[in-house]
PDB file of N, CA and C in Angstrom:
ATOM      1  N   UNK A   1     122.573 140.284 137.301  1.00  0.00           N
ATOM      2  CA  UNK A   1     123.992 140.543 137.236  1.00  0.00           C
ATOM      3  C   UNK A   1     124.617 139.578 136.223  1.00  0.00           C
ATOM      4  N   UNK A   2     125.432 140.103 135.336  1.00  0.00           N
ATOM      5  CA  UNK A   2     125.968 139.222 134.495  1.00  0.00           C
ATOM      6  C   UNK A   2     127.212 138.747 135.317  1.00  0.00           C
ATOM      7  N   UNK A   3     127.346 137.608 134.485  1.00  0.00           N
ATOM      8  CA  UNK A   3     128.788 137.232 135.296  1.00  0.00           C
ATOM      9  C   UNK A   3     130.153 137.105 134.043  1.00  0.00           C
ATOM     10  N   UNK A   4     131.134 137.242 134.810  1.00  0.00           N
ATOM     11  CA  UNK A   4     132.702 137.631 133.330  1.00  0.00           C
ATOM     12  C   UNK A   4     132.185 136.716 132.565  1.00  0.00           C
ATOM     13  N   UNK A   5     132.479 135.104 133.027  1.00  0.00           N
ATOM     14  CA  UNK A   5     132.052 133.923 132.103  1.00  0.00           C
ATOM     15  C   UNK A   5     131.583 134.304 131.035  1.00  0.00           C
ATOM     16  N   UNK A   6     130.177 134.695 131.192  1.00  0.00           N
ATOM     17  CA  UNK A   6     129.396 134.534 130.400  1.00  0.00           C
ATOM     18  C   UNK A   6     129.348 135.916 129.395  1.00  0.00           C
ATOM     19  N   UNK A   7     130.176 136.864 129.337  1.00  0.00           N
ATOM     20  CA  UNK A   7     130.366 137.876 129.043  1.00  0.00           C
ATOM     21  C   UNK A   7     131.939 137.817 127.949  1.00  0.00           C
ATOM     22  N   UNK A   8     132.663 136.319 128.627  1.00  0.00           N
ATOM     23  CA  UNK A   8     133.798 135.994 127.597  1.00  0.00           C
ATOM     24  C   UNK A   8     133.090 135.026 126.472  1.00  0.00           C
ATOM     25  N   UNK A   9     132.176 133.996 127.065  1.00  0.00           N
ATOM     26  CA  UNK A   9     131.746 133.137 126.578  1.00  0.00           C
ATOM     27  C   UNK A   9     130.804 133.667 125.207  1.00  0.00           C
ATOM     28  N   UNK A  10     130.108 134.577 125.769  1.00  0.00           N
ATOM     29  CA  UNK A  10     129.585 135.656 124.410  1.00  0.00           C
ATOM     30  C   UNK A  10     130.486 135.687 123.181  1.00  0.00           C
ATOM     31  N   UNK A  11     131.293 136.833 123.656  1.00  0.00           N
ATOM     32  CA  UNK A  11     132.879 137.405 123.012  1.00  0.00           C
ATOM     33  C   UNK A  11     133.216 136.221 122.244  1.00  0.00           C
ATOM     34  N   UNK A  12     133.581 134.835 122.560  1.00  0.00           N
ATOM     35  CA  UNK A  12     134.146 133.440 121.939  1.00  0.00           C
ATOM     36  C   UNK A  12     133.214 133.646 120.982  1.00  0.00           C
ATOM     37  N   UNK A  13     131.725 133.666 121.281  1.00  0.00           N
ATOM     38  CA  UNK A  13     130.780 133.124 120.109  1.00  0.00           C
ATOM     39  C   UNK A  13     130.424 133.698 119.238  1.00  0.00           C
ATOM     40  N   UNK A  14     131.067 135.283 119.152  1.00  0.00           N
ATOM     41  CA  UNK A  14     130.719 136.604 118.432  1.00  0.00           C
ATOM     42  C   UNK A  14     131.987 136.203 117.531  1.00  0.00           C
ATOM     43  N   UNK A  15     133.190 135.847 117.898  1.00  0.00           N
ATOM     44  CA  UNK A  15     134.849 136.119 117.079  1.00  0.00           C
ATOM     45  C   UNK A  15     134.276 135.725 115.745  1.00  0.00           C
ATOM     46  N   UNK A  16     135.098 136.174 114.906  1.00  0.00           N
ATOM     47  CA  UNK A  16     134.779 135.889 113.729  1.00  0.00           C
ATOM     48  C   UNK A  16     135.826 135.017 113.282  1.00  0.00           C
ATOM     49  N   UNK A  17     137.163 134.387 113.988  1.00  0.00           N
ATOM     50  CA  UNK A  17     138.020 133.272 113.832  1.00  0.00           C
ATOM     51  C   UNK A  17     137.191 132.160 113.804  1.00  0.00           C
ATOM     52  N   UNK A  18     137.748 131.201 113.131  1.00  0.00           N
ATOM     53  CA  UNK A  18     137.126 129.731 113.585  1.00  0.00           C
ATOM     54  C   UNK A  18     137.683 129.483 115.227  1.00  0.00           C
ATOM     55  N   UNK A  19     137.264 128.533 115.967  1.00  0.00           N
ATOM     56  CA  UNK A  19     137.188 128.022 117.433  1.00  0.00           C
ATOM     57  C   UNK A  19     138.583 127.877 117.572  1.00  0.00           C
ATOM     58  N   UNK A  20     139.629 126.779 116.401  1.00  0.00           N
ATOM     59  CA  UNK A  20     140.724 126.430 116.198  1.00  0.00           C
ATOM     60  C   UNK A  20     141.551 127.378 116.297  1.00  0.00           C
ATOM     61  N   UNK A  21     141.465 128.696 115.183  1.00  0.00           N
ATOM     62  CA  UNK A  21     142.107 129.761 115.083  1.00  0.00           C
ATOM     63  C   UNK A  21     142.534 130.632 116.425  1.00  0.00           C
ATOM     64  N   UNK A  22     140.927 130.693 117.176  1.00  0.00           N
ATOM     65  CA  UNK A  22     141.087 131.395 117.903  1.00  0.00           C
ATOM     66  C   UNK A  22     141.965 130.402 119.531  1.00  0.00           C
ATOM     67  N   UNK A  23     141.569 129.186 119.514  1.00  0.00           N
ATOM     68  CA  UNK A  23     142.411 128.212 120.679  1.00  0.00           C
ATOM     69  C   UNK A  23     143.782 128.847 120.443  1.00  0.00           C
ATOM     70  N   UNK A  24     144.192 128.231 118.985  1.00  0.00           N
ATOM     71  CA  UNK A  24     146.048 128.468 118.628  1.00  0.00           C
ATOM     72  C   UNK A  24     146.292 129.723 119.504  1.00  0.00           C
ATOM     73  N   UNK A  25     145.419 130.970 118.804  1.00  0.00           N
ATOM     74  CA  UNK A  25     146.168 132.016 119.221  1.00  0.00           C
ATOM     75  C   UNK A  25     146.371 132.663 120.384  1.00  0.00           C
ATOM     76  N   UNK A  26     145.105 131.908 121.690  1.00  0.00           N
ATOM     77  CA  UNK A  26     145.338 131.802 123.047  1.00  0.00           C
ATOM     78  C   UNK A  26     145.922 130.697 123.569  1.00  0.00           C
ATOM     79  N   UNK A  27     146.735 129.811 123.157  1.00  0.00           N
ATOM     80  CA  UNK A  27     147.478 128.548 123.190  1.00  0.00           C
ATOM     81  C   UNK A  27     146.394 127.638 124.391  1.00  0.00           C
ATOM     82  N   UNK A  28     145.119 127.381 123.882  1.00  0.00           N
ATOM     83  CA  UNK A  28     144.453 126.699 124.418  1.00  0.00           C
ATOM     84  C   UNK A  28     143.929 125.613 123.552  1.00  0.00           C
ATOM     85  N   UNK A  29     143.749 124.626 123.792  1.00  0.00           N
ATOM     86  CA  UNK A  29     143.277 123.375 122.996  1.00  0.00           C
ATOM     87  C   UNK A  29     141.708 123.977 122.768  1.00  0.00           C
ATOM     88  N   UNK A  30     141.810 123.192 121.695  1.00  0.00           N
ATOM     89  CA  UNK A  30     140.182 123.671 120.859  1.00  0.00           C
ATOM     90  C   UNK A  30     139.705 123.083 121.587  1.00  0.00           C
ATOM     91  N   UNK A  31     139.434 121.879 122.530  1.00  0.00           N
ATOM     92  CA  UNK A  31     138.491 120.878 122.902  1.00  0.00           C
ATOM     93  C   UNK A  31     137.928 121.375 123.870  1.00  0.00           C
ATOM     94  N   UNK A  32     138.892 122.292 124.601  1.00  0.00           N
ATOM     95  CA  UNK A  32     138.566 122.854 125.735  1.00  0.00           C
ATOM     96  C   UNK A  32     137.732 124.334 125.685  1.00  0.00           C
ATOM     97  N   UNK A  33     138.260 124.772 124.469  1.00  0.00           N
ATOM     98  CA  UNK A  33     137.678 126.733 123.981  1.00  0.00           C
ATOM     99  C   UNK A  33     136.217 125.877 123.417  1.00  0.00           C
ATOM    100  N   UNK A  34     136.213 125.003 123.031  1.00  0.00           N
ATOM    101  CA  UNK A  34     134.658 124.330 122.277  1.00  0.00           C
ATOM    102  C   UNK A  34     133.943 124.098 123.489  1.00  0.00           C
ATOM    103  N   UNK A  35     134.453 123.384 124.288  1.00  0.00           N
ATOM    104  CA  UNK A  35     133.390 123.180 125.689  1.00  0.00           C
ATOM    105  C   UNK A  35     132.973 124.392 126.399  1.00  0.00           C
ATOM    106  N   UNK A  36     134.014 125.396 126.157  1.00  0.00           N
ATOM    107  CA  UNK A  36     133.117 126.593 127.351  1.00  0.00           C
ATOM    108  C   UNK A  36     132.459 127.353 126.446  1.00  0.00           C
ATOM    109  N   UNK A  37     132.748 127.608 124.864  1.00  0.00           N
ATOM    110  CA  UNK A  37     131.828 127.708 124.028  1.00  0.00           C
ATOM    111  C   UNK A  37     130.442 127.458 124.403  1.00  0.00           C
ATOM    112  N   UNK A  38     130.302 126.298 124.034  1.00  0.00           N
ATOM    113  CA  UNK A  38     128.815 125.948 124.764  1.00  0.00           C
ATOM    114  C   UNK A  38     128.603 125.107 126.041  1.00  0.00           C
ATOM    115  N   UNK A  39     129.257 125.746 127.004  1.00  0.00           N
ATOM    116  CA  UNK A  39     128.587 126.090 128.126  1.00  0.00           C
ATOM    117  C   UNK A  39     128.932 124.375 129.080  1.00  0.00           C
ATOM    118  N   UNK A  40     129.902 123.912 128.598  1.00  0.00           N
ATOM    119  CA  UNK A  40     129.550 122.474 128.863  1.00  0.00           C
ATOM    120  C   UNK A  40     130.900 122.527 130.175  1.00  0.00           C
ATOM    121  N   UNK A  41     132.278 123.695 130.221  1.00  0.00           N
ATOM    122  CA  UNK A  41     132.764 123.208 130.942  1.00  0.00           C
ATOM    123  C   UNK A  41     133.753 124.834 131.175  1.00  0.00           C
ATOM    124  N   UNK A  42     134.107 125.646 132.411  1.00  0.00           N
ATOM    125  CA  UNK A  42     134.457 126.628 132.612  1.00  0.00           C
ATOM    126  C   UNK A  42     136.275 126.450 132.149  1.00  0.00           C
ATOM    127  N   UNK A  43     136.643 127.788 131.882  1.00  0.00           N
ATOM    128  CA  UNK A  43     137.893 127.948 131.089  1.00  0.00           C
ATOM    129  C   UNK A  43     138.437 128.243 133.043  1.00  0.00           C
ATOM    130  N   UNK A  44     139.614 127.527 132.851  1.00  0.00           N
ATOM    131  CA  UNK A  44     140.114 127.711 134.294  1.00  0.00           C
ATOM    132  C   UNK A  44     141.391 128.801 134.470  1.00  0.00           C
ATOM    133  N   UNK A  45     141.948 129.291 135.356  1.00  0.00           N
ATOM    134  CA  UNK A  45     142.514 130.314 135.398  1.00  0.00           C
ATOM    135  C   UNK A  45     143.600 131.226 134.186  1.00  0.00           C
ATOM    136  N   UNK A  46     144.752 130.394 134.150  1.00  0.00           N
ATOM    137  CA  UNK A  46     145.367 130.852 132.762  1.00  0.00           C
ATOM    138  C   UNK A  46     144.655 130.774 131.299  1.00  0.00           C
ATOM    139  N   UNK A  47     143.650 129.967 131.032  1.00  0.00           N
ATOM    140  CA  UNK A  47     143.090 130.009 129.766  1.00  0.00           C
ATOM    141  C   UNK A  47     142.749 130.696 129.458  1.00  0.00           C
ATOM    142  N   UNK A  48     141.464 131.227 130.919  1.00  0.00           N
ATOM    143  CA  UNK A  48     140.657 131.883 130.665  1.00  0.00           C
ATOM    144  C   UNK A  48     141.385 133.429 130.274  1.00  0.00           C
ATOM    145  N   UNK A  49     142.311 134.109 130.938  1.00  0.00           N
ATOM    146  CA  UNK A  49     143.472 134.794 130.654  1.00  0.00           C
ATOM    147  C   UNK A  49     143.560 135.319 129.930  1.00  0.00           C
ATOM    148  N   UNK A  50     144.312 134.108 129.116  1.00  0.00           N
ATOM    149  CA  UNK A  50     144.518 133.653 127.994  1.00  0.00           C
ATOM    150  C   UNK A  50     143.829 134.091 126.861  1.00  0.00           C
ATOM    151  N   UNK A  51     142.482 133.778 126.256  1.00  0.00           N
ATOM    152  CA  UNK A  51     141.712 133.993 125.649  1.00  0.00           C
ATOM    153  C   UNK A  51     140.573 135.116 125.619  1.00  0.00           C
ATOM    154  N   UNK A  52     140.807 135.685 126.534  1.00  0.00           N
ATOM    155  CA  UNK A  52     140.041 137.472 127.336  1.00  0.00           C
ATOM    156  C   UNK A  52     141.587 138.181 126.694  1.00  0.00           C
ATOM    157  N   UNK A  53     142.528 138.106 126.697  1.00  0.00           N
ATOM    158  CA  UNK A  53     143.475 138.685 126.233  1.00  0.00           C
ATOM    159  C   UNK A  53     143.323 138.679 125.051  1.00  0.00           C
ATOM    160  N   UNK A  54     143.175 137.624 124.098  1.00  0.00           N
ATOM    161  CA  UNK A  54     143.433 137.483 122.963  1.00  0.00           C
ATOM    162  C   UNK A  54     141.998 138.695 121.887  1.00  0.00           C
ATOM    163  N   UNK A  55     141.162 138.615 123.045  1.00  0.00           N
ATOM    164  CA  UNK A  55     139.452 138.855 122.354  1.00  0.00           C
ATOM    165  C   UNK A  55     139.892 140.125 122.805  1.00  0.00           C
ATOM    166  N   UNK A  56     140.350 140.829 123.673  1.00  0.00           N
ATOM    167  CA  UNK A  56     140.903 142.497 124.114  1.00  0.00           C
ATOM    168  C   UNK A  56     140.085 142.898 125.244  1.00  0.00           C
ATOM    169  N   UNK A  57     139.770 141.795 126.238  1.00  0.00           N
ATOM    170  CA  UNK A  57     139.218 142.099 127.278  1.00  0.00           C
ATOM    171  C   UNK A  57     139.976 142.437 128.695  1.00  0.00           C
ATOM    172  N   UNK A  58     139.779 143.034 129.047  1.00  0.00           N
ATOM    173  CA  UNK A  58     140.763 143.549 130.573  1.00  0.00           C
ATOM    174  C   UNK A  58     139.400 143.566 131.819  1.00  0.00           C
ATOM    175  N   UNK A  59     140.028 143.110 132.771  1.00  0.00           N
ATOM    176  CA  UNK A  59     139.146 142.556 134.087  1.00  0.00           C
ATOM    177  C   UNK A  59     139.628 143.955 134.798  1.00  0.00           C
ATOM    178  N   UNK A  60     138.541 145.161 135.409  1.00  0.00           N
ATOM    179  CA  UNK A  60     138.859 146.060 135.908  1.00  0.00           C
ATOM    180  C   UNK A  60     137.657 145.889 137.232  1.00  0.00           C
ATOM    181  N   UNK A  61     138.187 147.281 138.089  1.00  0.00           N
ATOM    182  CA  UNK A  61     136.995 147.370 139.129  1.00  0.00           C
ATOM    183  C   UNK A  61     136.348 148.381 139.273  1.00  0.00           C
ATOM    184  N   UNK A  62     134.911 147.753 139.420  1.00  0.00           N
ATOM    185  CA  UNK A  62     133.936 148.907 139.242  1.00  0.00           C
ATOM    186  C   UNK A  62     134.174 150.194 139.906  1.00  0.00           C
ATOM    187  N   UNK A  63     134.182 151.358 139.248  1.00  0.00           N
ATOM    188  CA  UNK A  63     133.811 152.903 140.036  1.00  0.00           C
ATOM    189  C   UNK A  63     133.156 153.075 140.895  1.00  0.00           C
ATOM    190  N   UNK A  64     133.429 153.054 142.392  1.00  0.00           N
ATOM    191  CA  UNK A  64     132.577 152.861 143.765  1.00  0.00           C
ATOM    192  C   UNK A  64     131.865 154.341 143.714  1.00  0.00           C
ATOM    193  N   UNK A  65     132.186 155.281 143.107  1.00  0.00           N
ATOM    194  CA  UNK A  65     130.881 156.318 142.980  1.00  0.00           C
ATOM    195  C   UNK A  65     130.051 156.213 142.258  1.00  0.00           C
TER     196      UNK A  65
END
């Protein structure tokens, strides 16, 4: 099972913005979009948000059929 994390954390490492570019434009500090980058520290509720918004990701629920 994959988990979101690691499914945004992908998405971060695919953008074709620099890390900076892409922090500004989810108003998250680079220090912090660089750490969950690689894996060193989880994006916590609004960031994470934040930056799944910015990449065009939407959190839905699975089709129970």
């Amino acid at each position: 099972m994959q988990v979101v994390s690691d499914t945004l954390r992908r998405a971060v490492r695919n953008d074709s913005r620099t890390g900076r570019a892409l922090a500004r434009a989810a108003s998250v500090p680079a220090s912090c979009l660089n750490r969950f980058k690689n894996g060193q520290r989880p994006l916590q509720g609004p960031a994470f948000d934040r930056v799944a918004n910015v990449l065009g990701y939407e959190l839905r629920e699975k089709d129970k059929n």
